[in-house]
Protein backbone atom coordinates (compact mmCIF):
# COMPACT_ATOMS: atom_id res chain seq x y z
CA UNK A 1 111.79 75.95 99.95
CA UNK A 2 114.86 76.51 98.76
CA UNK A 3 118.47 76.40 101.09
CA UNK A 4 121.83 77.61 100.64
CA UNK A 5 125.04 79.18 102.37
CA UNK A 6 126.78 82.09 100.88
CA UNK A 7 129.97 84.39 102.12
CA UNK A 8 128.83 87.92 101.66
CA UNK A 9 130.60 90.96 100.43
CA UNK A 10 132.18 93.19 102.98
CA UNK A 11 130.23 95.94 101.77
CA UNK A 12 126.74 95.13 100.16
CA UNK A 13 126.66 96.57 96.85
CA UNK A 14 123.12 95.94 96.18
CA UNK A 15 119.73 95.06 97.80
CA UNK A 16 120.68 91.42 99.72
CA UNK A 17 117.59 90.29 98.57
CA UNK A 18 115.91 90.48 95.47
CA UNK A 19 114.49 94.02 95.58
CA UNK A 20 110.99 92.28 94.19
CA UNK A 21 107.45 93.43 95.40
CA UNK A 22 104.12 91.77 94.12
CA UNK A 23 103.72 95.03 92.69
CA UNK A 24 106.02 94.20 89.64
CA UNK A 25 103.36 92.82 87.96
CA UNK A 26 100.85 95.69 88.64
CA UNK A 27 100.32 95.87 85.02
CA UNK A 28 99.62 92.45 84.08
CA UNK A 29 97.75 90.88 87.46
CA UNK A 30 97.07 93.12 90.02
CA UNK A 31 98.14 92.49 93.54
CA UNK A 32 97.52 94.73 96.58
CA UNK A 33 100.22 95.80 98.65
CA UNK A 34 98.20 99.11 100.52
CA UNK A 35 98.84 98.89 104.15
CA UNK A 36 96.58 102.44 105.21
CA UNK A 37 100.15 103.99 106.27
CA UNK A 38 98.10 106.88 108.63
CA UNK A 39 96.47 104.12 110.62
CA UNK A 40 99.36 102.37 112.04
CA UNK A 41 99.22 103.65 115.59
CA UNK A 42 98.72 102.06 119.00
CA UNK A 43 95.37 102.28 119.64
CA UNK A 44 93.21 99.81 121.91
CA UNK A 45 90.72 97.11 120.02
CA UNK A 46 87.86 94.86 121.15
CA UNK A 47 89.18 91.25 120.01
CA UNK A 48 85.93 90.12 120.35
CA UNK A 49 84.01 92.31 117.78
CA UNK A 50 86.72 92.75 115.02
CA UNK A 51 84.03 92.45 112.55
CA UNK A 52 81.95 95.34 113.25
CA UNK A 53 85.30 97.23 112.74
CA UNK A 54 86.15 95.31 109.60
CA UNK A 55 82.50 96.27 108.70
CA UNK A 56 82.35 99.96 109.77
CA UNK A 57 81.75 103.23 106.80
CA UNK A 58 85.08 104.66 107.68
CA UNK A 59 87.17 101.16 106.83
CA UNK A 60 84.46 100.15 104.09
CA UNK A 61 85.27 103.48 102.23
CA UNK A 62 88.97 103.46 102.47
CA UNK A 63 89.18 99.94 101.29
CA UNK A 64 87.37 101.41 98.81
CA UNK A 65 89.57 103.80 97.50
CA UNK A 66 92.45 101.63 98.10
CA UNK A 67 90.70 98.93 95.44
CA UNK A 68 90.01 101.36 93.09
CA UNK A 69 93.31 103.33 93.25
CA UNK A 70 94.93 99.84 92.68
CA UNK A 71 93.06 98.88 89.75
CA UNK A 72 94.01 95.93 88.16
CA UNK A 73 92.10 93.54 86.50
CA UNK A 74 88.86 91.62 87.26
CA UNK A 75 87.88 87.92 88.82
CA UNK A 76 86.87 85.33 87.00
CA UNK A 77 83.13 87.59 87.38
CA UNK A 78 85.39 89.99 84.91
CA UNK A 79 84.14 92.63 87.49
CA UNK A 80 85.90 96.20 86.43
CA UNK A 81 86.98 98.49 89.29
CA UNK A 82 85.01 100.39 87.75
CA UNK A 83 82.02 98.63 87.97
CA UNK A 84 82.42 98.32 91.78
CA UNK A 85 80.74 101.47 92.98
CA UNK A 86 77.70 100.96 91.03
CA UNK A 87 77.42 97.57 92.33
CA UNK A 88 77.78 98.68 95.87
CA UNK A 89 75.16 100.94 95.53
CA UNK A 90 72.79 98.34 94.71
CA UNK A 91 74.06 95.75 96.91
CA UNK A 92 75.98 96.88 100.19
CA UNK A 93 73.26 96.36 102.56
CA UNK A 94 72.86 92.46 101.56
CA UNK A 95 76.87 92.61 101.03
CA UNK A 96 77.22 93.28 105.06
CA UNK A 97 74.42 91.00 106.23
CA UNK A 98 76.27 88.18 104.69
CA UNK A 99 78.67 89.17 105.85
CA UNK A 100 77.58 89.43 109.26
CA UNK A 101 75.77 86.22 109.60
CA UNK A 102 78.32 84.40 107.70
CA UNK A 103 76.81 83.41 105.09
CA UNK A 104 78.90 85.16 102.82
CA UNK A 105 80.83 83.24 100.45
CA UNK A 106 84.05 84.39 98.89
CA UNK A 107 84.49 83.43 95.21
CA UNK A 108 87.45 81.50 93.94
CA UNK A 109 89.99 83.31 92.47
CA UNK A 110 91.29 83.47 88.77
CA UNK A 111 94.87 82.16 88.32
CA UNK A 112 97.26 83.90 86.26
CA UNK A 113 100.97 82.81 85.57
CA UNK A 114 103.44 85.56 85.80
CA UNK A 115 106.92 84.69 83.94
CA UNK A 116 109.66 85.07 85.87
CA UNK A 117 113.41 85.98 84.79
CA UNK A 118 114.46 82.50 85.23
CA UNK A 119 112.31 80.84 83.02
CA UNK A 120 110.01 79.57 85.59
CA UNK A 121 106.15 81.09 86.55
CA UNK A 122 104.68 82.44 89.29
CA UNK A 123 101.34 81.09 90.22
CA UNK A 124 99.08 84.34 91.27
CA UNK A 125 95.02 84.34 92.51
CA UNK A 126 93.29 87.59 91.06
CA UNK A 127 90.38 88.07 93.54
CA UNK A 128 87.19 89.32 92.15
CA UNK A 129 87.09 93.50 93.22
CA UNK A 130 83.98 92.92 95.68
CA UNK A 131 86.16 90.21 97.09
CA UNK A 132 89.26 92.39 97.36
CA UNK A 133 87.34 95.09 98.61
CA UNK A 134 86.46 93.21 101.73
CA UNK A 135 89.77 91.44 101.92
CA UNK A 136 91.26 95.27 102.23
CA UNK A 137 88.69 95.99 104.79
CA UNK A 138 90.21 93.14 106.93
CA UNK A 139 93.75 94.07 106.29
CA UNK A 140 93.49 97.74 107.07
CA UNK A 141 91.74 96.24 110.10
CA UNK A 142 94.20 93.67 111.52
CA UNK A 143 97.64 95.25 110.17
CA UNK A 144 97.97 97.61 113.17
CA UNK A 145 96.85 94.75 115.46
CA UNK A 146 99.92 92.87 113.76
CA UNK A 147 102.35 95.45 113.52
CA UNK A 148 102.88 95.46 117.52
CA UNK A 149 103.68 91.94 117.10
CA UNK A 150 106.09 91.46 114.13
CA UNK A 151 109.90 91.93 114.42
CA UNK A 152 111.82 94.42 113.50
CA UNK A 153 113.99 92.90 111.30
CA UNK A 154 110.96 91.73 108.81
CA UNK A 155 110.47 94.54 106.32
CA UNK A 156 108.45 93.30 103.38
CA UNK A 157 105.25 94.63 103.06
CA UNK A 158 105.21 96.36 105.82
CA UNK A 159 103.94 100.12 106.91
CA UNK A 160 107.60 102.63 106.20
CA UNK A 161 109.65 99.81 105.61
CA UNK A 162 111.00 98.50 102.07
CA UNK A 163 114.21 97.14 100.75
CA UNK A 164 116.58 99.94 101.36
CA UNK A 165 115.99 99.44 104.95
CA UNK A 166 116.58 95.79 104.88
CA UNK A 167 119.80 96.64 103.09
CA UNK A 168 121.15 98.97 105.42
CA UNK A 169 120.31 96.26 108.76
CA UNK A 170 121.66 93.68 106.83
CA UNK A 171 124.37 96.10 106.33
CA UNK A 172 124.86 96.47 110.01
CA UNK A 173 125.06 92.90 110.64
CA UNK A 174 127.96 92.52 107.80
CA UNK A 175 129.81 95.36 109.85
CA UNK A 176 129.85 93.49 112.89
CA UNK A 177 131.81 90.40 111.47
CA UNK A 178 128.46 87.95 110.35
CA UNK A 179 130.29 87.62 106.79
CA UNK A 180 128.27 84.22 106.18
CA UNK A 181 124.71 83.81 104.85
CA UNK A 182 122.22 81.23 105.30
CA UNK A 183 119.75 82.46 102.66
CA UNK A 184 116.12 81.12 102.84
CA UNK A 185 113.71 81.30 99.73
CA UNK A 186 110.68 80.41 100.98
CA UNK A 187 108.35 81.14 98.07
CA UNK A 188 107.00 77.34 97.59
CA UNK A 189 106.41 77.45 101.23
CA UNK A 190 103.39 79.42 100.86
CA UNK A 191 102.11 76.92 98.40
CA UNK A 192 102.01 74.38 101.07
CA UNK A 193 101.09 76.09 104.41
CA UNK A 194 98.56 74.55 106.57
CA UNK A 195 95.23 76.27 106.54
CA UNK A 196 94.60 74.45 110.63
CA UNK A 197 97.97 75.71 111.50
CA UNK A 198 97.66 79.52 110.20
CA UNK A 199 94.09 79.63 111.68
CA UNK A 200 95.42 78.32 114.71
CA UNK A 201 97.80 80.90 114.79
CA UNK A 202 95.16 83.87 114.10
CA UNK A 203 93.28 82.31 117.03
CA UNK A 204 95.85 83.37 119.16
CA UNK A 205 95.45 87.11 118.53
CA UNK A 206 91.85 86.99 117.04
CA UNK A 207 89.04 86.39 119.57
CA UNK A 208 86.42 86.98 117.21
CA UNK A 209 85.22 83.80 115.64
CA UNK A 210 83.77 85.30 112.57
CA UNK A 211 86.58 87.28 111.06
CA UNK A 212 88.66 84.08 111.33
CA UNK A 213 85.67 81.84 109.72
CA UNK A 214 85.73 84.43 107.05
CA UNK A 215 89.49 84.48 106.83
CA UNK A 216 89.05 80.33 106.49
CA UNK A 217 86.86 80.77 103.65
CA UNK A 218 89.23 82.50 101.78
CA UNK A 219 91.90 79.91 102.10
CA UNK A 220 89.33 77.52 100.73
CA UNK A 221 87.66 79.52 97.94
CA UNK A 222 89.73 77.51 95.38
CA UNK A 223 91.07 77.92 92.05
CA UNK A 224 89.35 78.78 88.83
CA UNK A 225 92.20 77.33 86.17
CA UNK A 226 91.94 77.55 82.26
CA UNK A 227 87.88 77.29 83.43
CA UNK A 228 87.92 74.47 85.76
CA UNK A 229 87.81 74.53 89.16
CA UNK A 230 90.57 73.86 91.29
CA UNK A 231 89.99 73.23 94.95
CA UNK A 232 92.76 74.61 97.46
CA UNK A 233 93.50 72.41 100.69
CA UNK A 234 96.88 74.61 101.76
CA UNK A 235 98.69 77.12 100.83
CA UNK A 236 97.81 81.00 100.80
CA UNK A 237 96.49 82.45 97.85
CA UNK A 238 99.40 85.10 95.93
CA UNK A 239 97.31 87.68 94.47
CA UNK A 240 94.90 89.13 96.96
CA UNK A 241 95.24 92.22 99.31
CA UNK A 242 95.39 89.74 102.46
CA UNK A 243 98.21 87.32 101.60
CA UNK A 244 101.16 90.06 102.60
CA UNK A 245 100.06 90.37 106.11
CA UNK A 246 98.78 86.60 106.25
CA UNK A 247 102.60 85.14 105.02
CA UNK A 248 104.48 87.60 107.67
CA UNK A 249 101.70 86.24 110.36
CA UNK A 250 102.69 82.76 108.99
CA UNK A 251 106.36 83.61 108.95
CA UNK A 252 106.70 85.82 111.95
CA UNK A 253 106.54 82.30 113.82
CA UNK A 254 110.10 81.82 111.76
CA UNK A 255 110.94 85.22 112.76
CA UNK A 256 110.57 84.87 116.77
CA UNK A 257 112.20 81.58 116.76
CA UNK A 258 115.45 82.87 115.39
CA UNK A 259 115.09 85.62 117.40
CA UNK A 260 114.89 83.24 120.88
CA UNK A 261 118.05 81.67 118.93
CA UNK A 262 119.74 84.91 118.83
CA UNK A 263 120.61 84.54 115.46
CA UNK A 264 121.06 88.26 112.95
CA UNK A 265 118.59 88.26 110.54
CA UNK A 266 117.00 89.82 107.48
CA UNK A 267 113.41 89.03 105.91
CA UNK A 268 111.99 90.67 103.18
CA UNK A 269 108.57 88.80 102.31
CA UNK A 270 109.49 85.39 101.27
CA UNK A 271 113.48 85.66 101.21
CA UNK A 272 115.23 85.60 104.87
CA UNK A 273 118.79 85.73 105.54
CA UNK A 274 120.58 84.49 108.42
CA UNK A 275 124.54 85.43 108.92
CA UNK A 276 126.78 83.68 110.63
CA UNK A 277 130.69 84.59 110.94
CA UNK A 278 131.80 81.49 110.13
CA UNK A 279 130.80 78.82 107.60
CA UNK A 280 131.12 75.80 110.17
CA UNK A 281 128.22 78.08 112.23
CA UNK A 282 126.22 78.57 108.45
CA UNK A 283 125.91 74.70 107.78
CA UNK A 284 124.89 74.08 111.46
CA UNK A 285 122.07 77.15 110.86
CA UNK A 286 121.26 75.89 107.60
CA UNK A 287 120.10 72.18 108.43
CA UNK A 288 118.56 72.87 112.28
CA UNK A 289 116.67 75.68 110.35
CA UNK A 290 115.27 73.59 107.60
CA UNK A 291 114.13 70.81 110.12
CA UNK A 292 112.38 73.88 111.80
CA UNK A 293 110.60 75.27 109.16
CA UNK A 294 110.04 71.39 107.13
């Protein structure tokens, strides 16, 4: 994680924080970003029997779609999108009884390294398509769950909300006299989250004990690098169509406690801004922060 102060501009000419989305590198590595827009309303849900949800036609089909519309390339199965339907015809029913019985068993995912502008890579996981077909199932499933819980000043990856609207409360916050940034980069911090402490955190909101095993097992499904076999003990996988919701239920944590601070705010994914109006106030953020999130 990376920590520093900055004065801002009195007007922000430009995104405040790096107007990236995974979806930069749609044509290389394919990440999934779909949130299922239509579905974000308030609507009651069993906690208890998430899975038969997760499991249903209706989600099955529109993760479906979503996969497919995403394309991308395969696993380390070198699965096509392609070749997806064919296999589900073939293979759905024993696809949801191992599901349902747990004794499904994701695969690990293929990593890819994506160069970035400052000479350095990011590390991404590239899910095998029957594996991000039922990781969209349980994100189209648990994002409206979510959503009632998240703050409003977190806007990446998020149903209607993007960069231009973190600009403009960021914005807001300038107008008001918080000239001073404490800007947060906290992309090696998903390299290093704690699988007990992000499961103990779904266990809050998640009653049903299999979707969270199943969630578990894709923490653990490891690494398949330049053909050997890479185990993962923490950190969330980049690359899959549940790591957006699972980092903003990892960082919302961040989110609420600055919030109970009553600090102004900005987070877009993995970059958060915190303004101050005076420097003095900045370094005090800056190092009670770090010890926070360290």
């Amino acid at each position: 994680m990376k920590v520093r102060t900055q004065k801002t501009l009195a007007k922000v000419n430009g995104c405040p924080q790096r107007a990236r989305t995974e979806s930069e590198w749609y044509g290389v590595a394919q990440t999934f970003m779909w949130m299922c827009e239509d579905n974000i309303v308030e609507v009651p849900f069993d906690k208890e029997h998430l899975l038969e949800r997760i499991l249903s036609p209706d989600t099955l089909n529109q993760a479906y779609k979503a996969v497919v519309l995403n394309k991308g390339c395969g696993g380390i199965d070198k699965m096509s999108c392609e070749e997806l339907l064919p296999w589900l015809l073939a293979n759905k029913d024993s696809l949801i009884r191992s599901l349902q019985d747990g004794s499904y068993r994701p695969n690990p995912v293929r990593r890819v390294e994506i160069p970035k502008d400052n000479g350095k890579k990011r590390l991404l996981g590239i899910p095998t398509v029957v594996d991000r077909l039922v990781q969209q199932a349980i994100n189209q499933t648990l994002t409206p769950i979510y959503e009632r819980q998240f703050s409003s000043r977190s806007y990446g990856f998020r149903p209607r909300r993007g960069c231009h609207d973190a600009l403009r409360g960021a914005q807001k916050i300038i107008d008001n006299g918080y000239i001073y940034v404490v800007d947060l980069d906290l992309e090696r911090f998903f390299d290093t989250v704690s699988h007990s402490k992000l499961i103990e955190i779904l266990s809050r909101t998640i009653k049903d004990g299999r979707v969270v095993s199943l969630i578990h097992k894709y923490l653990r499904s490891g690494v398949i690098n330049k053909g050997l076999f890479e185990a993962s003990e923490e950190g969330t996988p980049q690359g899959g169509p549940l790591n957006p919701l699972l980092s903003n239920i990892m960082l919302n944590e961040l989110d609420k406690e600055l919030e109970r601070r009553g600090l102004p705010f900005v987070r877009y994914a993995d970059d958060s801004m915190i303004f101050c109006k005076s420097k003095r106030a900045a370094m005090r953020v800056k190092e009670s922060i770090t010890k926070f999130i360290e």
